[in-house]
C-alpha atoms as a PDB file:
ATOM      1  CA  UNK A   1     -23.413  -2.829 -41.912  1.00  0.00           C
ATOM      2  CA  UNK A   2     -19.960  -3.867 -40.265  1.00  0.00           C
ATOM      3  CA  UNK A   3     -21.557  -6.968 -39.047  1.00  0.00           C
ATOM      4  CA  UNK A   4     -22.889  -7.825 -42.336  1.00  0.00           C
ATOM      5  CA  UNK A   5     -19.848  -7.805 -43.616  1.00  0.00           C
ATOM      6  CA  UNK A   6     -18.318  -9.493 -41.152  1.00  0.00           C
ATOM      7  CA  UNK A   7     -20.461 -12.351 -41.354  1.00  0.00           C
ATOM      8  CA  UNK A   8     -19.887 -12.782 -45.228  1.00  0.00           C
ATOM      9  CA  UNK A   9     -16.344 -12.560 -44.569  1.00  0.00           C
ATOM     10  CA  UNK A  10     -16.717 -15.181 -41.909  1.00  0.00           C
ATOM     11  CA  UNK A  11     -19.193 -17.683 -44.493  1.00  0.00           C
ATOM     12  CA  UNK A  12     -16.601 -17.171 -47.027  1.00  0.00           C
ATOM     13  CA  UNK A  13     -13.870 -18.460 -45.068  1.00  0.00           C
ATOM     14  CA  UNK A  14     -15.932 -21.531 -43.832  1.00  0.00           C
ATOM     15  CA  UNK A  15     -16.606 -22.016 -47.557  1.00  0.00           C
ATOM     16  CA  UNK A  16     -12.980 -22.175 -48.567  1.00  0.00           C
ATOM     17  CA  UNK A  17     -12.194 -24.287 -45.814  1.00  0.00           C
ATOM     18  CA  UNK A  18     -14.957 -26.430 -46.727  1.00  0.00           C
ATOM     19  CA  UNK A  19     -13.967 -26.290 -50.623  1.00  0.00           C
ATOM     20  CA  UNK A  20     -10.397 -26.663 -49.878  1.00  0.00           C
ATOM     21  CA  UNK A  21     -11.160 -30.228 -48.341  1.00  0.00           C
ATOM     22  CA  UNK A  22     -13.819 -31.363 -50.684  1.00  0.00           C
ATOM     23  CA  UNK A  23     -12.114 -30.386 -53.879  1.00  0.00           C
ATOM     24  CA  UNK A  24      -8.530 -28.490 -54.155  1.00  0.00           C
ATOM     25  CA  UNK A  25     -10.050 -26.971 -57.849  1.00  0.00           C
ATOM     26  CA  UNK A  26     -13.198 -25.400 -56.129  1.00  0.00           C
ATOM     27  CA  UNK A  27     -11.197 -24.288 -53.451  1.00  0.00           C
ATOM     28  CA  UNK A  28      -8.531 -22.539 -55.360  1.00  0.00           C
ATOM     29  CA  UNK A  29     -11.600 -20.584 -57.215  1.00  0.00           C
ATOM     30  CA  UNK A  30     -12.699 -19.278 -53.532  1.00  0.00           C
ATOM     31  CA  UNK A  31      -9.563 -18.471 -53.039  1.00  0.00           C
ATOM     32  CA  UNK A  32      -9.087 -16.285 -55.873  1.00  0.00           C
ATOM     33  CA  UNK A  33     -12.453 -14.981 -55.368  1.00  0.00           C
ATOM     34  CA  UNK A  34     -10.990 -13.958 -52.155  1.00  0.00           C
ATOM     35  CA  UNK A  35      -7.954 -12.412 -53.417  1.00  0.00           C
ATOM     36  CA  UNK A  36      -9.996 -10.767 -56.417  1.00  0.00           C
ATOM     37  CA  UNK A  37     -12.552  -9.104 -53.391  1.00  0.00           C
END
Protein backbone atom coordinates (compact mmCIF):
# COMPACT_ATOMS: atom_id res chain seq x y z
CA UNK A 1 0.00 0.00 0.00
CA UNK A 2 3.08 2.34 0.88
CA UNK A 3 4.30 1.91 -2.58
CA UNK A 4 1.08 2.80 -4.05
CA UNK A 5 1.14 5.72 -2.52
CA UNK A 6 4.34 6.49 -3.16
CA UNK A 7 4.03 6.20 -6.71
CA UNK A 8 0.94 8.63 -6.86
CA UNK A 9 2.87 10.95 -4.87
CA UNK A 10 5.72 10.57 -7.27
CA UNK A 11 3.08 10.98 -10.73
CA UNK A 12 1.74 13.92 -9.02
CA UNK A 13 4.87 15.67 -8.72
CA UNK A 14 5.92 14.87 -12.39
CA UNK A 15 2.48 16.30 -13.21
CA UNK A 16 3.05 19.62 -11.53
CA UNK A 17 6.32 19.87 -12.91
CA UNK A 18 4.96 19.12 -16.17
CA UNK A 19 1.87 21.63 -15.62
CA UNK A 20 4.03 24.19 -14.12
CA UNK A 21 5.98 24.46 -17.56
CA UNK A 22 3.14 24.01 -19.92
CA UNK A 23 0.74 26.38 -18.28
CA UNK A 24 1.44 28.42 -14.83
CA UNK A 25 -2.80 28.31 -14.36
CA UNK A 26 -2.92 24.40 -14.56
CA UNK A 27 -0.04 24.20 -12.54
CA UNK A 28 -1.11 26.36 -9.72
CA UNK A 29 -4.45 24.01 -9.62
CA UNK A 30 -1.95 20.88 -8.98
CA UNK A 31 -0.48 22.70 -6.69
CA UNK A 32 -3.34 23.43 -4.62
CA UNK A 33 -4.55 20.03 -5.18
CA UNK A 34 -1.38 19.21 -3.50
CA UNK A 35 -1.69 21.45 -0.66
CA UNK A 36 -5.56 20.55 -0.32
CA UNK A 37 -4.30 16.45 -0.13
Amino acid sequence: MRGLLYLIAVILVIAWIFGAFVTPFGGNIIHVLLVIA
